[in-house]
N, C-alpha and C. Protein backbone atom coordinates (compact mmCIF):
# COMPACT_ATOMS: atom_id res chain seq x y z
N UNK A 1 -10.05 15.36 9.14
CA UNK A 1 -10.49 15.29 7.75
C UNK A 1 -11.64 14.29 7.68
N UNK A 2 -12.27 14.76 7.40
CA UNK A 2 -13.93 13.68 7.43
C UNK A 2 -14.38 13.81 5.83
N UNK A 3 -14.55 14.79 5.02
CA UNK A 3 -15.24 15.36 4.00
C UNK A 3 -14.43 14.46 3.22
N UNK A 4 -14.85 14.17 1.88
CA UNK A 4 -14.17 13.38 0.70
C UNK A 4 -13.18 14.21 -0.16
N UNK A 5 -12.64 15.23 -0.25
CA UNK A 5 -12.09 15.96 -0.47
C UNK A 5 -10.99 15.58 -1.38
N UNK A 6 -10.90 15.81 -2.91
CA UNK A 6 -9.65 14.88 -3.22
C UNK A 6 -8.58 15.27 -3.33
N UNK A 7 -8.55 16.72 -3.30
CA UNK A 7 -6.61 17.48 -2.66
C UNK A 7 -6.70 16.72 -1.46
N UNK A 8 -7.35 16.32 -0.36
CA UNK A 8 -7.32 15.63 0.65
C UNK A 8 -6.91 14.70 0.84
N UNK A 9 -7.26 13.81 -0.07
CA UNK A 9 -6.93 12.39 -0.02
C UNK A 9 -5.84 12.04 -1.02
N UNK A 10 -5.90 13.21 -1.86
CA UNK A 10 -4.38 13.04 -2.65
C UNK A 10 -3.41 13.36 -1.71
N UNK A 11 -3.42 14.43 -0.70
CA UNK A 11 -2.13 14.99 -0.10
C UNK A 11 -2.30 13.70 1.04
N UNK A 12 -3.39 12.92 1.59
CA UNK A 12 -2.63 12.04 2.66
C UNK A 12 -2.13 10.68 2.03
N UNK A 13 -2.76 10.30 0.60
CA UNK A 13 -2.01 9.34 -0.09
C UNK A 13 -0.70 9.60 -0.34
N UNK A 14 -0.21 11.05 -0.76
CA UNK A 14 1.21 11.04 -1.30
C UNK A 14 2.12 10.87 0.22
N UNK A 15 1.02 11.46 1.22
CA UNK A 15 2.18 11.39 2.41
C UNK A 15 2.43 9.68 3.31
N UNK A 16 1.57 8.63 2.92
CA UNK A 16 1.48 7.63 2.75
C UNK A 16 1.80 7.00 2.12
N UNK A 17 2.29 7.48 1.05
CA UNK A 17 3.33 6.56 -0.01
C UNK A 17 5.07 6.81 -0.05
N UNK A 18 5.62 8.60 0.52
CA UNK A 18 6.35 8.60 0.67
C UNK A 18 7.19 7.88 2.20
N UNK A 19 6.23 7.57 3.11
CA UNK A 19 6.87 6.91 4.24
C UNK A 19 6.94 5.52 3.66
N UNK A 20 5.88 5.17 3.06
CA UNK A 20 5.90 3.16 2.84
C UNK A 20 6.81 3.63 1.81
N UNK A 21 7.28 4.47 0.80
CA UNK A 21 8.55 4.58 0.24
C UNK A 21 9.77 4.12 0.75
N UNK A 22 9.95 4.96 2.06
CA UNK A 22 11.14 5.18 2.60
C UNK A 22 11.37 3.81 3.10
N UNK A 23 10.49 3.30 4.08
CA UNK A 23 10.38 2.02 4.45
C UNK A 23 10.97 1.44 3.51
N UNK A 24 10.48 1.03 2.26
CA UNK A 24 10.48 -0.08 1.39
C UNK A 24 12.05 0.24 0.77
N UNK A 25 12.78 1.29 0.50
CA UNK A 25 14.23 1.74 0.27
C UNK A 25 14.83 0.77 1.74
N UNK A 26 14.53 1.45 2.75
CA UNK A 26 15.30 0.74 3.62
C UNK A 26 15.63 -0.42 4.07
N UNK A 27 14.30 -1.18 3.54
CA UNK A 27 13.88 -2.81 4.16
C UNK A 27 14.46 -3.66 3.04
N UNK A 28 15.06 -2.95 1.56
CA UNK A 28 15.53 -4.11 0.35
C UNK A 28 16.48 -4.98 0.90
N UNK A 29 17.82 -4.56 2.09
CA UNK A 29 18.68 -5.40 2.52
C UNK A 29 18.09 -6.45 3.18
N UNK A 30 19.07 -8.21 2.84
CA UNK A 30 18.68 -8.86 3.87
C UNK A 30 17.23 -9.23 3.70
N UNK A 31 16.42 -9.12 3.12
CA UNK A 31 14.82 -9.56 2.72
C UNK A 31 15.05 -10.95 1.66
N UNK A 32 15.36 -11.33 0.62
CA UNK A 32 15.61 -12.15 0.01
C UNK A 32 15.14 -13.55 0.79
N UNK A 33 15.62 -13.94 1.95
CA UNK A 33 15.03 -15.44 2.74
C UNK A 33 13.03 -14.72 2.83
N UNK A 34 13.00 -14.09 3.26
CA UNK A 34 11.52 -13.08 3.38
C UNK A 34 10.85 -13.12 2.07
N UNK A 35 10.50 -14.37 1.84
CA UNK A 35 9.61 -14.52 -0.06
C UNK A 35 8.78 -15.76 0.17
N UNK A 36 7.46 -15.09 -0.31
CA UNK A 36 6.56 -15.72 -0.20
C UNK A 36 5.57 -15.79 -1.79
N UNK A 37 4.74 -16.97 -2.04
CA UNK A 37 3.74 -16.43 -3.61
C UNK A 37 2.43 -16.39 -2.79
N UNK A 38 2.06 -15.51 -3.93
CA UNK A 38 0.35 -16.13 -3.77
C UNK A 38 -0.45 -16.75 -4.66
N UNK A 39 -0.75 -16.67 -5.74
CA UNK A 39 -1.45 -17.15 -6.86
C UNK A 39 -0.57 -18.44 -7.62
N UNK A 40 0.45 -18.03 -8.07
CA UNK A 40 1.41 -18.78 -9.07
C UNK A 40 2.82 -18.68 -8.42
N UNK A 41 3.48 -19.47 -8.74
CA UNK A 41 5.18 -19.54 -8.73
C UNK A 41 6.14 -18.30 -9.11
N UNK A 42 5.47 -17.56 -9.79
CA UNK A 42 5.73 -16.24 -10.18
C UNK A 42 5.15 -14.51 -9.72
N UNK A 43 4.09 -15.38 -8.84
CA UNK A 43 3.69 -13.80 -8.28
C UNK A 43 3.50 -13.74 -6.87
N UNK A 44 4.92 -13.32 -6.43
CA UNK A 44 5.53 -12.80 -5.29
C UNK A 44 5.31 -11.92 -4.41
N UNK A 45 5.36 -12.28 -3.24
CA UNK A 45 5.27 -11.20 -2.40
C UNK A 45 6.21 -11.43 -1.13
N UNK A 46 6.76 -10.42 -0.33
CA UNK A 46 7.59 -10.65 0.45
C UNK A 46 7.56 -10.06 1.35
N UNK A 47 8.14 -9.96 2.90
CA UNK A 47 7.64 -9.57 4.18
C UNK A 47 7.63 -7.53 4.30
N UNK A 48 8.60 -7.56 2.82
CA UNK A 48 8.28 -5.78 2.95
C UNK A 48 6.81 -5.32 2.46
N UNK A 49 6.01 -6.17 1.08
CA UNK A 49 5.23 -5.95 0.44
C UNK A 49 4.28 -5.85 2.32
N UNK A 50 4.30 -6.76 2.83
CA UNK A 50 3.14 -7.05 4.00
C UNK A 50 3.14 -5.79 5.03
N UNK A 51 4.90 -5.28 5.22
CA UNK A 51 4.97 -4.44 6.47
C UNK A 51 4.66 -2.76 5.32
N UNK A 52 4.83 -2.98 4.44
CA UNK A 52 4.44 -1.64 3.65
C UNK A 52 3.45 -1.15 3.65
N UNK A 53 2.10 -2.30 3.58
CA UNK A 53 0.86 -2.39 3.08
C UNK A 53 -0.18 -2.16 5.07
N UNK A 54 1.03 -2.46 5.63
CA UNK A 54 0.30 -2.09 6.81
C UNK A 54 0.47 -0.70 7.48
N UNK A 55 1.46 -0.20 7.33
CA UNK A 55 1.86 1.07 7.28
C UNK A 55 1.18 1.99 6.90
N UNK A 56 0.43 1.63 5.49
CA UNK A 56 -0.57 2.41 4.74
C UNK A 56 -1.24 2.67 5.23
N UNK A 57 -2.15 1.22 5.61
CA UNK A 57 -3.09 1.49 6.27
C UNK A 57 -3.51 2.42 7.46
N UNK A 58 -2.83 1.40 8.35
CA UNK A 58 -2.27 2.14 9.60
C UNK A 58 -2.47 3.88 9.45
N UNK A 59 -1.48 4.64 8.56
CA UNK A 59 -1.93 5.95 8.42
C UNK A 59 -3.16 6.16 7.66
N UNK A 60 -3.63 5.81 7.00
CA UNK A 60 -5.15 6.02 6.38
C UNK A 60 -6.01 6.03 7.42
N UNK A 61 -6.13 4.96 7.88
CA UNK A 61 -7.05 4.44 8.73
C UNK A 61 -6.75 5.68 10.18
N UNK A 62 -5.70 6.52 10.82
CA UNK A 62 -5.28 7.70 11.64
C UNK A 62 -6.05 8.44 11.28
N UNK A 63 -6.11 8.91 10.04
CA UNK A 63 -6.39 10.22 9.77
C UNK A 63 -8.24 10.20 8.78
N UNK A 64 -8.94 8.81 8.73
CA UNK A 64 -9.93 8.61 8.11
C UNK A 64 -10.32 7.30 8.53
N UNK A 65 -10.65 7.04 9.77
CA UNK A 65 -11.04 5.89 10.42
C UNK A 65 -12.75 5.33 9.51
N UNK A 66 -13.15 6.37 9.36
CA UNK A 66 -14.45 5.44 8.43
C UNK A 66 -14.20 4.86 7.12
N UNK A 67 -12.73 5.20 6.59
CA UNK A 67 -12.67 5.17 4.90
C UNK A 67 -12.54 2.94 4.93
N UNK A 68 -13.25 2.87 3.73
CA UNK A 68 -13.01 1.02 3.71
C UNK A 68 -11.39 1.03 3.17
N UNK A 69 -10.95 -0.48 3.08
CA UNK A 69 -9.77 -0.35 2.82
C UNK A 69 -9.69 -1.76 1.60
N UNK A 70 -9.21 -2.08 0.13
CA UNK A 70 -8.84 -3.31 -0.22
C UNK A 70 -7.26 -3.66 -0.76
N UNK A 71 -6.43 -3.93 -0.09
CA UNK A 71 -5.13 -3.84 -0.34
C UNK A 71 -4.93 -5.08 -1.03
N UNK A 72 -3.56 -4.74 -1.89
CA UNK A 72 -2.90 -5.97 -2.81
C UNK A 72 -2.71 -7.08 -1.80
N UNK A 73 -2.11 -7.07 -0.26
CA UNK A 73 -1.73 -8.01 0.14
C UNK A 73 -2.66 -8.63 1.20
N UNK A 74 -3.68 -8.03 0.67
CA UNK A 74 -5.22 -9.18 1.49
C UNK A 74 -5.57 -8.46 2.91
N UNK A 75 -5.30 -6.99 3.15
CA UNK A 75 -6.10 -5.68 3.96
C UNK A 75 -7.50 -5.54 3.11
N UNK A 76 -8.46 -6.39 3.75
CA UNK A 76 -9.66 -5.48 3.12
C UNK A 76 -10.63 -5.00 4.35
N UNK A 77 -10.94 -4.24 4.42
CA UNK A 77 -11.96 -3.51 5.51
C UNK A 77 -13.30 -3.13 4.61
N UNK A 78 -14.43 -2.94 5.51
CA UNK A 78 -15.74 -2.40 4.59
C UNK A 78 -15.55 -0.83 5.72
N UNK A 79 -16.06 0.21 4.68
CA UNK A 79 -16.16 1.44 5.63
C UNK A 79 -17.53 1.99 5.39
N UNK A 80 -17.82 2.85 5.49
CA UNK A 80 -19.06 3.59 6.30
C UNK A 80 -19.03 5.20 4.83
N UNK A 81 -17.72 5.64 4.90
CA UNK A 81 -17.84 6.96 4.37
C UNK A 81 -18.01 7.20 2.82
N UNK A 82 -18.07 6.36 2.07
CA UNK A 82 -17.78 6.73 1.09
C UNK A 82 -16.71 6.70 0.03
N UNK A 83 -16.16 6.13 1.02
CA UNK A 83 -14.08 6.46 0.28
C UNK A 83 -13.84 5.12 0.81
N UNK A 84 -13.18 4.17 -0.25
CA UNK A 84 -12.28 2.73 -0.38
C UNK A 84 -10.80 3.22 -1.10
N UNK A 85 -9.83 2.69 -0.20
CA UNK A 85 -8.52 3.26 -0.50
C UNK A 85 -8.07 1.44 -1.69
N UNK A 86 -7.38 1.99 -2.36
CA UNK A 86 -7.39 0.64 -2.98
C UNK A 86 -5.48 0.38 -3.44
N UNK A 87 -4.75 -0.45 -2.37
CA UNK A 87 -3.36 0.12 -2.27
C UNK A 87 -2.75 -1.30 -2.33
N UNK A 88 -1.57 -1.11 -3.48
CA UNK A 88 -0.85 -2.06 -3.92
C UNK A 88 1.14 -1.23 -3.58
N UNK A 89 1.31 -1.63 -2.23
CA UNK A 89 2.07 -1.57 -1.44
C UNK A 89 3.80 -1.64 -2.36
N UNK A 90 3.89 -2.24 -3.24
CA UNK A 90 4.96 -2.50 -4.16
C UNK A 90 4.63 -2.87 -5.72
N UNK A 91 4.26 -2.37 -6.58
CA UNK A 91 3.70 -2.40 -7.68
C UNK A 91 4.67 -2.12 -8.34
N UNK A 92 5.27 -3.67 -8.68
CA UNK A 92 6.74 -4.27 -9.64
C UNK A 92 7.35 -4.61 -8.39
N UNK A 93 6.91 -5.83 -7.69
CA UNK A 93 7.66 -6.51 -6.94
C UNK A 93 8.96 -7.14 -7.09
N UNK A 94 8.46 -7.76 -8.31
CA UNK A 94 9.65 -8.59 -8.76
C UNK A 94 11.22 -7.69 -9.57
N UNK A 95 10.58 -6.25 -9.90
CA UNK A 95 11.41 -5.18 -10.08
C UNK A 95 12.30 -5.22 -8.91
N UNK A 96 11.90 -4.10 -7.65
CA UNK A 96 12.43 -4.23 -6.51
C UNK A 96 12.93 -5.55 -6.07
N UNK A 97 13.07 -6.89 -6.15
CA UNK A 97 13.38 -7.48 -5.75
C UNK A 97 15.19 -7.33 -6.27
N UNK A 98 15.24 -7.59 -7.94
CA UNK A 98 16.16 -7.01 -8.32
C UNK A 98 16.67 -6.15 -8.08
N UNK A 99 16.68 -5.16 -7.68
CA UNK A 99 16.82 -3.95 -7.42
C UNK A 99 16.55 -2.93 -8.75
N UNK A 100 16.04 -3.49 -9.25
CA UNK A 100 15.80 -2.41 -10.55
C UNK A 100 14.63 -0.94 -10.15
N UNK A 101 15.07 0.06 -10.81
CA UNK A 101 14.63 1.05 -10.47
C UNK A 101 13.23 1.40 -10.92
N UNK A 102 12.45 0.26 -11.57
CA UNK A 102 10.70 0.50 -11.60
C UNK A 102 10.08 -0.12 -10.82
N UNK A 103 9.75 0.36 -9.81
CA UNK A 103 8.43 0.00 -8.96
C UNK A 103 8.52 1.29 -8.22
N UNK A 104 7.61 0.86 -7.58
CA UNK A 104 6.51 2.21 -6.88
C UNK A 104 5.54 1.93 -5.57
N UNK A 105 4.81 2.60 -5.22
CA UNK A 105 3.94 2.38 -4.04
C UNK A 105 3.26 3.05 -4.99
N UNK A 106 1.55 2.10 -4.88
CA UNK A 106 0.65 2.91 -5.36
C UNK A 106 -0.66 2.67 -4.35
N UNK A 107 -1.41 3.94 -4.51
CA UNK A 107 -2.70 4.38 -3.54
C UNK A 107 -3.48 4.77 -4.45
N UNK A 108 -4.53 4.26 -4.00
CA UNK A 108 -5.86 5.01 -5.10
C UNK A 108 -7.30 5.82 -4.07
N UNK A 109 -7.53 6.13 -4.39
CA UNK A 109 -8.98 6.51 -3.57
C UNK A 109 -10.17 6.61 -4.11
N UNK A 110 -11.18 5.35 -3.74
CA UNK A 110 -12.39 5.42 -5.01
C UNK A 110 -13.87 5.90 -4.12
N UNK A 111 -14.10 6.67 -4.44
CA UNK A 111 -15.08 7.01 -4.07
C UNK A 111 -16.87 7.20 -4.65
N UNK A 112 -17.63 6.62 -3.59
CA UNK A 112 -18.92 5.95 -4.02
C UNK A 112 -18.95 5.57 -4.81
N UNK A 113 -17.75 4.19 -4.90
CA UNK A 113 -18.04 3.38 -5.89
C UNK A 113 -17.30 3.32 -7.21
């Protein structure tokens, strides 16, 4: 896949969000000591947000090695093609932490700009 295509990049985002999904279901146990902030005392991030957000990549970057990359948890790459993936790995951290059932994996794909 080279072309900017956005059934393209929608179908490898959704297939990139349902694995850092699955991941992120599986990894809630036992994470709690795994908490870290960045900005404030209140905005959290934790060793799943990091292994989620690399995962993403990781497959983006397989299947679209020129695309740039700027992730929530400080993945930024410059690319070449046209296409910046722009991916916030747990979006309602502090949801999931609870275990409450709103959060999400989100992927975006912005192209030229």
């Amino acid at each position: 896949m080279t072309a900017a295509d956005p059934a393209d990049l929608l179908a490898l985002a959704t297939r990139a969000a349902r694995e850092a999904g699955g991941l992120l279901r599986a990894g809630r146990e036992g994470m709690a000591s795994e908490l870290d902030t960045k900005t404030s005392p209140t905005d959290i991030v934790t060793a799943m947000d990091r292994a989620a957000e690399e995962l993403i990549v990781t497959r983006l970057l397989a299947e679209r090695p020129a695309d740039g990359m700027l992730g929530e948890e400080g993945g930024a790459r410059p690319g070449s093609s046209g296409v910046r993936w722009l991916i916030d790995p747990i979006d309602g951290t502090v949801n999931y932490l609870y275990r409450l059932p709103s959060w999400s994996v989100s992927i975006a794909a912005e192209l030229d700009g």
